[in-house]
N, C-alpha and C. Protein backbone atom coordinates (compact mmCIF):
# COMPACT_ATOMS: atom_id res chain seq x y z
N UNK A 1 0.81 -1.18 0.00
CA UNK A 1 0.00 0.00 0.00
C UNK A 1 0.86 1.26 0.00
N UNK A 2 1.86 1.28 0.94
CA UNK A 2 2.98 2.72 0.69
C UNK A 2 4.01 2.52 -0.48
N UNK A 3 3.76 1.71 -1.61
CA UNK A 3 4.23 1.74 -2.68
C UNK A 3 3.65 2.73 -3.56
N UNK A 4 1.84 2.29 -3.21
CA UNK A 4 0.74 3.22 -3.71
C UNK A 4 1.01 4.50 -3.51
N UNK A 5 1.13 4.69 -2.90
CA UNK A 5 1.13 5.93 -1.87
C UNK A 5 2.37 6.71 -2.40
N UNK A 6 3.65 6.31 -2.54
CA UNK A 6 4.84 6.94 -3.09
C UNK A 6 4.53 7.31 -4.63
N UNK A 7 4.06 6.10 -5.26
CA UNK A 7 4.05 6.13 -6.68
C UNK A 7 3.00 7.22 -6.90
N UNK A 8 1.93 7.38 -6.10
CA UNK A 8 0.61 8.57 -6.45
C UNK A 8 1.31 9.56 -6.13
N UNK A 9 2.42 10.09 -5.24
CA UNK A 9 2.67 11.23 -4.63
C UNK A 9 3.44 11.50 -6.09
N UNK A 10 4.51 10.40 -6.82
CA UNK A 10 5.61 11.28 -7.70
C UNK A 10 4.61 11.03 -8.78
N UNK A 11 3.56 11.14 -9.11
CA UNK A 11 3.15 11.37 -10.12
C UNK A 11 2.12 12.74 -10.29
N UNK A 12 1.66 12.89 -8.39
CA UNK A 12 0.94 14.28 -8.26
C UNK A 12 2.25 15.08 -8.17
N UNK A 13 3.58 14.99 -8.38
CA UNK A 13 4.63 15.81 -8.44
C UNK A 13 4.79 16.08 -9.92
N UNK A 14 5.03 15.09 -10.79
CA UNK A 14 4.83 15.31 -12.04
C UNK A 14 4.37 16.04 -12.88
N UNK A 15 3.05 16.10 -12.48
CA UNK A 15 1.41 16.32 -13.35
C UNK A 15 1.89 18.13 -12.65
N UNK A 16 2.22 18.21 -11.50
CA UNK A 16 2.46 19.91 -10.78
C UNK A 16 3.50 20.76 -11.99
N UNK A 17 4.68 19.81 -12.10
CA UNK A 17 5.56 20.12 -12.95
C UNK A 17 5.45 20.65 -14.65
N UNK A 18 3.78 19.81 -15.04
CA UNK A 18 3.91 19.70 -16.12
C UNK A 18 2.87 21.10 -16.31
N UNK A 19 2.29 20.86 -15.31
CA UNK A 19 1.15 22.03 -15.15
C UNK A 19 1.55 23.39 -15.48
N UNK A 20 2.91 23.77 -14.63
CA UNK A 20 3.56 25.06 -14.41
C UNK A 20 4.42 25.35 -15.64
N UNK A 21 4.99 24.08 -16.29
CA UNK A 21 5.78 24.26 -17.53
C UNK A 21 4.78 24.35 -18.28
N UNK A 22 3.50 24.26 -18.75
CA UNK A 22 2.34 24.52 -19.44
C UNK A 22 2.19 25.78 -19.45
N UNK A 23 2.03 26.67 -18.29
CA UNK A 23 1.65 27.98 -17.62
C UNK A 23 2.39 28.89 -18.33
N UNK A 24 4.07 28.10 -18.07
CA UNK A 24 5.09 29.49 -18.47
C UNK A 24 4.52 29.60 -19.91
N UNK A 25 4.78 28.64 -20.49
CA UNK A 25 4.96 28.31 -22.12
C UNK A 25 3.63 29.39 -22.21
N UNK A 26 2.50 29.30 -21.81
CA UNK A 26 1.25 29.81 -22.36
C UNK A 26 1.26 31.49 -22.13
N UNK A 27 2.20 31.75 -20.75
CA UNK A 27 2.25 33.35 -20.36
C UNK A 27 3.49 34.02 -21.47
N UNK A 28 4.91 32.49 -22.07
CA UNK A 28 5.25 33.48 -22.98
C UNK A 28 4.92 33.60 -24.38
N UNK A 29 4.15 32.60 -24.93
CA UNK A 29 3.43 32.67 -25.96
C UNK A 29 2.54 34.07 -25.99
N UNK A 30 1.82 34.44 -25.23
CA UNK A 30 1.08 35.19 -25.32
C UNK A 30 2.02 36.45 -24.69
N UNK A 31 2.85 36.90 -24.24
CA UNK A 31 3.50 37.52 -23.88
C UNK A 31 3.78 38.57 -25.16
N UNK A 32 3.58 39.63 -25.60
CA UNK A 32 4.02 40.42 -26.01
C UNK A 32 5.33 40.83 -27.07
N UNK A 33 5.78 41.12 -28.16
CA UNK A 33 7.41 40.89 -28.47
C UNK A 33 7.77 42.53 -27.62
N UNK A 34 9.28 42.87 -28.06
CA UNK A 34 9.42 44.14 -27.33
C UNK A 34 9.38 45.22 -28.43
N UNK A 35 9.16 45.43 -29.63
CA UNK A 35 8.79 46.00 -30.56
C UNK A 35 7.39 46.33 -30.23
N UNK A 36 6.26 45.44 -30.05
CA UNK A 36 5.13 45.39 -29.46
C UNK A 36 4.58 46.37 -28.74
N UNK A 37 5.83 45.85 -27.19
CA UNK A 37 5.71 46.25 -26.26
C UNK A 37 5.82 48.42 -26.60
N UNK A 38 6.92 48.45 -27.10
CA UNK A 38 7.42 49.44 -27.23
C UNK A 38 6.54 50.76 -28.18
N UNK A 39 5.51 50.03 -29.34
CA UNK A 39 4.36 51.22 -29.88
C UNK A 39 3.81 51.39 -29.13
N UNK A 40 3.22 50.04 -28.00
CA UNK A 40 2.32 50.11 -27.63
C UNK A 40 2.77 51.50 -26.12
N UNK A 41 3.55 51.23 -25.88
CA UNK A 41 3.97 52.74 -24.42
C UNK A 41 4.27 54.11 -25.83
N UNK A 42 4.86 53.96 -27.03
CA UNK A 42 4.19 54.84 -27.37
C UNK A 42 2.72 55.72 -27.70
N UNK A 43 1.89 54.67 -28.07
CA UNK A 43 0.97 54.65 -27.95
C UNK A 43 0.55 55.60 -27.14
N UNK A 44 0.34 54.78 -25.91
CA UNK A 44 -0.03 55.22 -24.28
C UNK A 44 0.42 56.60 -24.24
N UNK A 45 1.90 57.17 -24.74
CA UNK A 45 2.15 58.13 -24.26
C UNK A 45 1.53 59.49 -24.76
N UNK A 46 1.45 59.20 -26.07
CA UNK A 46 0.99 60.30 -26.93
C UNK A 46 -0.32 59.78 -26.33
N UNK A 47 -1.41 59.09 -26.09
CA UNK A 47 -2.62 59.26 -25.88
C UNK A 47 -2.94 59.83 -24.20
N UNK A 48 -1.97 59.57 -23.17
CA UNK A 48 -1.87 60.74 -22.33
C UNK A 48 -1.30 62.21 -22.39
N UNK A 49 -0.45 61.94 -23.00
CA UNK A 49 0.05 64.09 -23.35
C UNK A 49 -1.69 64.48 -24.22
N UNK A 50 -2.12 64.03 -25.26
CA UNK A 50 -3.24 64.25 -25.98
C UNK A 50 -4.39 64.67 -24.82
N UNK A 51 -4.82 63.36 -24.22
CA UNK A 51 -5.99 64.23 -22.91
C UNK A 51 -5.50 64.85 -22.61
N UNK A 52 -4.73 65.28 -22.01
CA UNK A 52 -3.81 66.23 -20.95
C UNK A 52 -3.93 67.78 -21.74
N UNK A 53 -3.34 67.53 -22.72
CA UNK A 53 -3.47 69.10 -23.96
C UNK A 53 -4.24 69.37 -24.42
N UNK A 54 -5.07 68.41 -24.59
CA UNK A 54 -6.27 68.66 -25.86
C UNK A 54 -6.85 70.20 -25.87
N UNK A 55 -7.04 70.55 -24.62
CA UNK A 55 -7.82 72.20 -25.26
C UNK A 55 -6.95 73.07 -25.39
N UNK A 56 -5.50 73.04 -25.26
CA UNK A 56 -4.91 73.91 -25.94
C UNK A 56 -4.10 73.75 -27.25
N UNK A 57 -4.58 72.62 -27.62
CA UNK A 57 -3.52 72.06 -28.39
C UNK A 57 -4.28 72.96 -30.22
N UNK A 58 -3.34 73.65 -30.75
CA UNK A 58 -4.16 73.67 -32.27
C UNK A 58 -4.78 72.59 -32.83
N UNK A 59 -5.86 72.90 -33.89
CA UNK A 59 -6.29 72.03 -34.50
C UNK A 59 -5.53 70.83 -35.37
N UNK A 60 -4.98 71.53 -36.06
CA UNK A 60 -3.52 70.25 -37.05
C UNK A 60 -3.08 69.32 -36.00
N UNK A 61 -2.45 69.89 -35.04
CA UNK A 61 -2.14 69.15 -34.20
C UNK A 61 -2.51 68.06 -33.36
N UNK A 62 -4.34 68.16 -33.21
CA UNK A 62 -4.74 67.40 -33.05
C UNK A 62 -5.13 66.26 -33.89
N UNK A 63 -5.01 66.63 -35.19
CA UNK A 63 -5.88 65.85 -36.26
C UNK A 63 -4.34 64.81 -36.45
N UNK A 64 -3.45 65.81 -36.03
CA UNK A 64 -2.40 64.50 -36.63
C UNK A 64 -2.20 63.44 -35.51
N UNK A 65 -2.45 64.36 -34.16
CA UNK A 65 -2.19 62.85 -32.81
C UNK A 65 -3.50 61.78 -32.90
N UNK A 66 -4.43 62.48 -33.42
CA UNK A 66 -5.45 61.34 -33.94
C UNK A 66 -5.14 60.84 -35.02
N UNK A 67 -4.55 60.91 -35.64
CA UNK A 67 -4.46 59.84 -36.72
C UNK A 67 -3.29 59.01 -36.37
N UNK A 68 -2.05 59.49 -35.71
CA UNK A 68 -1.40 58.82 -35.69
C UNK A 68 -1.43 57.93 -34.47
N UNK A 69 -2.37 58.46 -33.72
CA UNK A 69 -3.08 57.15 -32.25
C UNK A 69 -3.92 55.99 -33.52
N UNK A 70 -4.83 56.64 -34.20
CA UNK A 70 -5.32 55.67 -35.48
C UNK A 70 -4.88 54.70 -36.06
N UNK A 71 -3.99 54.73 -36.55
CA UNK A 71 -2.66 54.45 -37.06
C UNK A 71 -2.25 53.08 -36.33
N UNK A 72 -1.43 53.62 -35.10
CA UNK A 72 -0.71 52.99 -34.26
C UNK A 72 -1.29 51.93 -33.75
N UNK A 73 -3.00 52.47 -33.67
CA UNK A 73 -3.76 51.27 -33.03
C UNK A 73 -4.09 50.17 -33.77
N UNK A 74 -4.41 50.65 -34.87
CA UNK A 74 -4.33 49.80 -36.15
C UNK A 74 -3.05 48.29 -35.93
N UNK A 75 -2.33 49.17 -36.09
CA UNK A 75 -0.47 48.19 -36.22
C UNK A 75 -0.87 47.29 -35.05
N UNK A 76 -0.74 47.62 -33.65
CA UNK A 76 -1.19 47.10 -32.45
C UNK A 76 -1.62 46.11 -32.79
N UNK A 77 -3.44 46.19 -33.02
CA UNK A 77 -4.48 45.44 -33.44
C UNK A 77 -3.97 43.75 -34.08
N UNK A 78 -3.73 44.75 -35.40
CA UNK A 78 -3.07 43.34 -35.97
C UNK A 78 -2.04 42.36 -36.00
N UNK A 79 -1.23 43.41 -35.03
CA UNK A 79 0.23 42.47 -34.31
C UNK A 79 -0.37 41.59 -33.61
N UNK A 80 -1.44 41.69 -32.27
CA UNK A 80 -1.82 40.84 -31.12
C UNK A 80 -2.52 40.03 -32.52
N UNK A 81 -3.45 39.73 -33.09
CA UNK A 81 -3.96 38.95 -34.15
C UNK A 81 -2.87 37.98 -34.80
N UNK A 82 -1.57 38.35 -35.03
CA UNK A 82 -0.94 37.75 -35.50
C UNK A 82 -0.32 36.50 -34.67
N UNK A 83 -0.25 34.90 -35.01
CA UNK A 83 0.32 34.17 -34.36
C UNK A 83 1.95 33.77 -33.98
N UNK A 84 2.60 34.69 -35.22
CA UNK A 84 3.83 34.18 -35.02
C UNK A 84 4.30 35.99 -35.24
N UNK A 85 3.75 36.83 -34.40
CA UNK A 85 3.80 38.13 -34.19
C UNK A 85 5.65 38.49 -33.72
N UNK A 86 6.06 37.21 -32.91
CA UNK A 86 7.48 37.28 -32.10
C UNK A 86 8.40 36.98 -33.30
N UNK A 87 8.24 36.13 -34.03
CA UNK A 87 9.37 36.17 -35.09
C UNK A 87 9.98 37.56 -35.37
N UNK A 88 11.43 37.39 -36.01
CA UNK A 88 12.21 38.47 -35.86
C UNK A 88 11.61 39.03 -37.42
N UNK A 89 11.11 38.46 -38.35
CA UNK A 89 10.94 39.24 -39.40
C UNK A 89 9.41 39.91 -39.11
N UNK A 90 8.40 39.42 -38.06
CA UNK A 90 7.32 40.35 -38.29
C UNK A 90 7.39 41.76 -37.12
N UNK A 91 8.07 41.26 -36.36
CA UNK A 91 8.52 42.36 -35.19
C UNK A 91 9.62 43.43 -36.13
N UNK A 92 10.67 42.83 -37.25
CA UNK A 92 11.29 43.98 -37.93
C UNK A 92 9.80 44.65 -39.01
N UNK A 93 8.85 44.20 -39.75
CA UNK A 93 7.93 44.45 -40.24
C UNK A 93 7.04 46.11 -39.26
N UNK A 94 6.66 45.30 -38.03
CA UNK A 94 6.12 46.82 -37.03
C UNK A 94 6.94 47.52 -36.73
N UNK A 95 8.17 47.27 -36.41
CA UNK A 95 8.95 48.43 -36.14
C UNK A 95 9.17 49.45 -37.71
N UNK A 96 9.26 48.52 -38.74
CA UNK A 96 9.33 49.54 -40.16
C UNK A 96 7.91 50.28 -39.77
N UNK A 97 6.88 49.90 -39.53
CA UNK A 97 5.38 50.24 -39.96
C UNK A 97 5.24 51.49 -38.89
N UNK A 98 5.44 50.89 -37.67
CA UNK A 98 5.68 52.30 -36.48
C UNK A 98 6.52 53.42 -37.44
N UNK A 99 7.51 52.86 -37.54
CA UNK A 99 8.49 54.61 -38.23
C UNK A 99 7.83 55.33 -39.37
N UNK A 100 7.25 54.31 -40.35
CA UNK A 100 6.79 55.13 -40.92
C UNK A 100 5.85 56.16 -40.46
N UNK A 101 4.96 55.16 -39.71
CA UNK A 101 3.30 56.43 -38.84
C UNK A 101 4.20 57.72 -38.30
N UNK A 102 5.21 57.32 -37.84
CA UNK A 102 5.99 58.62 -36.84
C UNK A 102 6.67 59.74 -37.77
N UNK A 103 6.91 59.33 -38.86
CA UNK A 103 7.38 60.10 -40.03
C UNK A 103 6.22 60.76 -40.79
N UNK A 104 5.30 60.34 -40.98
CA UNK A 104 4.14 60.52 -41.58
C UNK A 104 3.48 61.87 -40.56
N UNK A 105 3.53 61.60 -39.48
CA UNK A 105 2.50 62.55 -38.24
C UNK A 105 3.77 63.57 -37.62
N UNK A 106 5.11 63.14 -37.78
CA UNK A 106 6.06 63.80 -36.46
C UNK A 106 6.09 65.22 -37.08
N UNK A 107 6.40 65.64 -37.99
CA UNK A 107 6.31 67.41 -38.62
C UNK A 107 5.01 68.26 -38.25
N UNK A 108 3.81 67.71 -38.17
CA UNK A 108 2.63 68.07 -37.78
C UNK A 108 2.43 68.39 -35.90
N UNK A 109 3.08 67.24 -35.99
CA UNK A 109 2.07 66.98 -34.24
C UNK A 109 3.35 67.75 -33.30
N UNK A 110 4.71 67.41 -33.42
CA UNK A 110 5.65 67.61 -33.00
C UNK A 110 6.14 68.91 -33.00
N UNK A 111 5.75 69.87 -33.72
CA UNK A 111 6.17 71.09 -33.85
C UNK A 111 5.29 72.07 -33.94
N UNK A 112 5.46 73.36 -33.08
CA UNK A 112 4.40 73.99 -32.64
C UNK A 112 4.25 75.39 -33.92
N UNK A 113 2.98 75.62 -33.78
CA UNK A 113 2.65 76.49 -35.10
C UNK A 113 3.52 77.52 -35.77
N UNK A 114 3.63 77.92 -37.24
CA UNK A 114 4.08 78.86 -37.76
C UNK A 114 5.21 77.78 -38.94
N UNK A 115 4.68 79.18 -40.21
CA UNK A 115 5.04 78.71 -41.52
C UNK A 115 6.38 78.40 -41.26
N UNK A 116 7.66 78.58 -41.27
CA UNK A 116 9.21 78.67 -41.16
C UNK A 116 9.31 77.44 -39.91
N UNK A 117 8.85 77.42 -38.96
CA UNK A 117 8.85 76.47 -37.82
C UNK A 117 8.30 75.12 -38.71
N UNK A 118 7.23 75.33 -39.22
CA UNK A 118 6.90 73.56 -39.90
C UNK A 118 7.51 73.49 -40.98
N UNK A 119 8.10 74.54 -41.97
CA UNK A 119 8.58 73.84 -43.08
C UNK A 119 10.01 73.04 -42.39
N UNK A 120 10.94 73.68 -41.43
CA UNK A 120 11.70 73.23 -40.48
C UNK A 120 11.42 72.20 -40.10
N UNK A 121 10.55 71.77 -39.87
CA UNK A 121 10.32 70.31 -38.84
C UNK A 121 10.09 69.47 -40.24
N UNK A 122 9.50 69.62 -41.59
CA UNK A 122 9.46 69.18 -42.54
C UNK A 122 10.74 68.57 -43.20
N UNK A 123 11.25 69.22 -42.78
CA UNK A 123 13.02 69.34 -43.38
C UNK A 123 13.84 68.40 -42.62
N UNK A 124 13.42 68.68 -41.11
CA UNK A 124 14.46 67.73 -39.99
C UNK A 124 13.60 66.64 -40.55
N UNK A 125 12.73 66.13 -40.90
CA UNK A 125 12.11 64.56 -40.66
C UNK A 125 12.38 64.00 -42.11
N UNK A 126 12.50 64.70 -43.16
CA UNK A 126 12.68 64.59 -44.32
C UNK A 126 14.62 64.00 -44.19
N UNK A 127 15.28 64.56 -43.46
CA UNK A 127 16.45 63.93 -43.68
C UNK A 127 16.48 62.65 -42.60
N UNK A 128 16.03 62.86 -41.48
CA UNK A 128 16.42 61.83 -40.37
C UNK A 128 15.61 60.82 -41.38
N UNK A 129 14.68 60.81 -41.80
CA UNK A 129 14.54 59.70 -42.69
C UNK A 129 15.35 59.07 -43.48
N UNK A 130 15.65 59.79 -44.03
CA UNK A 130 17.03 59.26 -45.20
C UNK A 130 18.58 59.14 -44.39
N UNK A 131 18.81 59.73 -43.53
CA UNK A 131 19.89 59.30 -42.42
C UNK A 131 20.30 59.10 -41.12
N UNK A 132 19.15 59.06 -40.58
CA UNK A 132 19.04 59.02 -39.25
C UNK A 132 19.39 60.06 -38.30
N UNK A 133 20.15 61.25 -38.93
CA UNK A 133 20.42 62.46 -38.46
C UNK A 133 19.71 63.21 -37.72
N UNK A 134 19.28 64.05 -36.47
CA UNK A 134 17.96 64.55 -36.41
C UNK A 134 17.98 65.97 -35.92
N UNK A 135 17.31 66.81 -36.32
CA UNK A 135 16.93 68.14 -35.57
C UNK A 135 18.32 68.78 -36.21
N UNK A 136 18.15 68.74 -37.77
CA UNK A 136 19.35 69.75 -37.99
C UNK A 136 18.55 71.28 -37.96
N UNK A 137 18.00 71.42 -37.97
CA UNK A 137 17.46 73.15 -38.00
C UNK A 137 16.70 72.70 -36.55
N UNK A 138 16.70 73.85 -35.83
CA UNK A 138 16.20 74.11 -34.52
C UNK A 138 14.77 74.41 -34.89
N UNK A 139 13.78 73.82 -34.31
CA UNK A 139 12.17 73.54 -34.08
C UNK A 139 11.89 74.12 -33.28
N UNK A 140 10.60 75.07 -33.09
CA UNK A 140 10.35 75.20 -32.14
C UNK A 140 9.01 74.06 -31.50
N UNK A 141 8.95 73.35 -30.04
CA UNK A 141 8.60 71.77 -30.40
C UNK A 141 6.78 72.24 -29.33
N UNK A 142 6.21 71.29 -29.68
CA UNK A 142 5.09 71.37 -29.63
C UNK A 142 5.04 70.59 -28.13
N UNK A 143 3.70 70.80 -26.98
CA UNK A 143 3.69 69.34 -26.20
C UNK A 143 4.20 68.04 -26.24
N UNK A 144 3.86 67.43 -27.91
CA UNK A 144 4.66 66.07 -28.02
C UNK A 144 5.68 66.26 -28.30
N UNK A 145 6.34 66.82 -29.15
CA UNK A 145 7.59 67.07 -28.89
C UNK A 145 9.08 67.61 -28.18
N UNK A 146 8.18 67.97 -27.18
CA UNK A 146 8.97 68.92 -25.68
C UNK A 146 8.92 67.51 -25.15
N UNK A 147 7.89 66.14 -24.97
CA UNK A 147 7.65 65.37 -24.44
C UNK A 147 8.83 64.47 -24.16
N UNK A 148 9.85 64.00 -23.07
CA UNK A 148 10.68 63.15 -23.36
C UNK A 148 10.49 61.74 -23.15
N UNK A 149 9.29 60.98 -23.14
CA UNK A 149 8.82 60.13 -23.06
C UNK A 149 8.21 59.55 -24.64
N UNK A 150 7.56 60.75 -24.93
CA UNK A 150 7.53 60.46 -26.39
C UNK A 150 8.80 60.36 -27.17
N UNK A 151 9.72 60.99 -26.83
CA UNK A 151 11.02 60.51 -28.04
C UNK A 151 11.88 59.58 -27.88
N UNK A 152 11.52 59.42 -26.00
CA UNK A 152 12.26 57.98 -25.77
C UNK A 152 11.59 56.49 -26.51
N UNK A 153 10.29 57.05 -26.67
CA UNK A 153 9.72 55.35 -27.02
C UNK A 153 9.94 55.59 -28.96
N UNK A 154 10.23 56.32 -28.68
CA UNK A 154 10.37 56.30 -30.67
C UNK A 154 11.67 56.23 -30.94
N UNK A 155 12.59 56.52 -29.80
CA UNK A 155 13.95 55.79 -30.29
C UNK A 155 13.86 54.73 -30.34
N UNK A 156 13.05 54.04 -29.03
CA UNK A 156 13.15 52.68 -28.60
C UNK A 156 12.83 52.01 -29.73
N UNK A 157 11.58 52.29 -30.76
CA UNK A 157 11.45 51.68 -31.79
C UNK A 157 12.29 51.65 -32.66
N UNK A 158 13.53 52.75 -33.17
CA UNK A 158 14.29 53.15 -34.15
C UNK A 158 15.32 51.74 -33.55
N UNK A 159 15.85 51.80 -32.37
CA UNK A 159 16.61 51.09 -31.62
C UNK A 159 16.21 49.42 -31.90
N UNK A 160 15.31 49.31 -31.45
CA UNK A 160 14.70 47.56 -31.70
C UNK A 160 15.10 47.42 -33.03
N UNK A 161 14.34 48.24 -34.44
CA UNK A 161 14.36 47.99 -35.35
C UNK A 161 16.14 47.78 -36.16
N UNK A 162 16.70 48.64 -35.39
CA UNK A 162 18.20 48.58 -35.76
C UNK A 162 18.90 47.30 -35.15
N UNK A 163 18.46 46.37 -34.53
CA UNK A 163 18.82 45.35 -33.84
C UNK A 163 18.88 44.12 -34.41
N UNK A 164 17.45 44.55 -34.95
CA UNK A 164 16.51 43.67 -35.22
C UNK A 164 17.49 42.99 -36.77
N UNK A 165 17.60 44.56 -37.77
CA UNK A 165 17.98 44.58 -38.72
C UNK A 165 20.22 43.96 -38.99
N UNK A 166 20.60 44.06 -37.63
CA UNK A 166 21.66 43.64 -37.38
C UNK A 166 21.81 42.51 -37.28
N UNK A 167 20.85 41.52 -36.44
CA UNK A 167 20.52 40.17 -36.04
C UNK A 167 20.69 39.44 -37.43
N UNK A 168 19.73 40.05 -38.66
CA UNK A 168 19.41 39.32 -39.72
C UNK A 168 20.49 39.30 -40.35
N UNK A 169 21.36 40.50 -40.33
CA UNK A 169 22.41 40.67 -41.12
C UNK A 169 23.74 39.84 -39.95
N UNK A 170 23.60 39.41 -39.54
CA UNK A 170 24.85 38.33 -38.87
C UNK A 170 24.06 36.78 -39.35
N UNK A 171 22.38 36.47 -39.11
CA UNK A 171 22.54 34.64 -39.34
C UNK A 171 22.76 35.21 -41.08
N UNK A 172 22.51 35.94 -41.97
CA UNK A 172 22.97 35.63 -43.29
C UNK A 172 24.56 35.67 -43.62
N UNK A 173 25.09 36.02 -42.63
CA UNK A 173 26.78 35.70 -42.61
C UNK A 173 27.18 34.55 -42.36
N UNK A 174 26.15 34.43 -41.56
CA UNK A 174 26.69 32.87 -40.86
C UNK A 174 25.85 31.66 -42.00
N UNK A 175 25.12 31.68 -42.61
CA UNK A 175 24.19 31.08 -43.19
C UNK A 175 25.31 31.00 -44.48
N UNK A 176 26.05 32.22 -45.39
CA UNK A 176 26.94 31.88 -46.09
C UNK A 176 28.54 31.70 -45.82
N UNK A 177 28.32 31.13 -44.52
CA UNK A 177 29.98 30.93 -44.31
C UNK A 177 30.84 31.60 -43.56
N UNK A 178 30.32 33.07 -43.32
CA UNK A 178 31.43 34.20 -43.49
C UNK A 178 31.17 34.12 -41.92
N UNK A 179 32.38 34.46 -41.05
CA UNK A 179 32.77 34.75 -39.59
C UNK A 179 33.49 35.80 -39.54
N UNK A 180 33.43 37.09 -38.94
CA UNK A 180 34.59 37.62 -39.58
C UNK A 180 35.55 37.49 -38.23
């Protein structure tokens, strides 16, 4: 009978074991990538500076943090939808898709009114695009862009995505041979 008894105990030890290794697997499956993670606190951030400003904020300005909350939520949306969302090529995919929304909205939302001030911010986003360079002409910067929470999470994306894009470019070294 305490054979019974041993053998039921290591198998209610087992079944505990298999339970909790089930658990992790399911909390990191569903767990978030950090590209993800990272629109999504942008997200958040621009949609708290936004309540926070909204009645003083100009009109353009608003139309562009709404679209580019639009936007963003969009990307979001269909990342969590996606099943293999963590792979390194669909996480490099949102981080391209984030930069673009931020390129698309950042001259608008980011820089506070007047003709010479936005063609300026037109100009800085027009090159940091093409070289990553940023704020060569002095802006004068709007709420989101005074924001340093907002430019931290949009490096963070520039950052992931540059990682991301490094990663791929070492297994295709390694994939043809090359070590250096």
């Amino acid at each position: 009978m305490s054979w019974f008894k041993g053998a039921g105990k290591k198998i209610e030890e087992g079944i505990g074991k298999v339970k909790k290794g089930v658990r992790g697997l399911n909390a990191e499956l569903n767990d978030e990538s950090p590209v993800h993670k990272s629109v999504q606190n942008l997200y958040t951030r621009i949609e708290t500076v936004f309540n926070r400003e909204k009645e003083d904020l100009p009109q353009d300005v608003k139309e562009a943090a709404r679209g580019m909350l639009r936007e963003l939520r969009g990307l979001l949306d269909a990342d969590s939808k996606n099943g293999w969302a963590k792979a390194p090529k669909f996480q490099h995919q949102l981080a391209e898709q984030a930069i673009e929304v931020i390129h698309k909205y950042q001259p608008k939302m980011e820089a506070s009114p007047g003709f010479f001030n936005r063609i300026a911010a037109h100009i800085n986003n027009f090159i940091e695009e093409l070289t990553g360079y940023k704020d060569l002409f002095e802006v004068e910067k709007s709420e989101f862009g005074a924001d340093a929470e907002v430019q931290k999470y949009k490096d963070s994306i520039r950052g992931l995505k540059a990682d991301l894009e490094n990663k791929a470019q070492q297994r295709e070294e390694e994939d043809r041979g090359y070590t250096p």
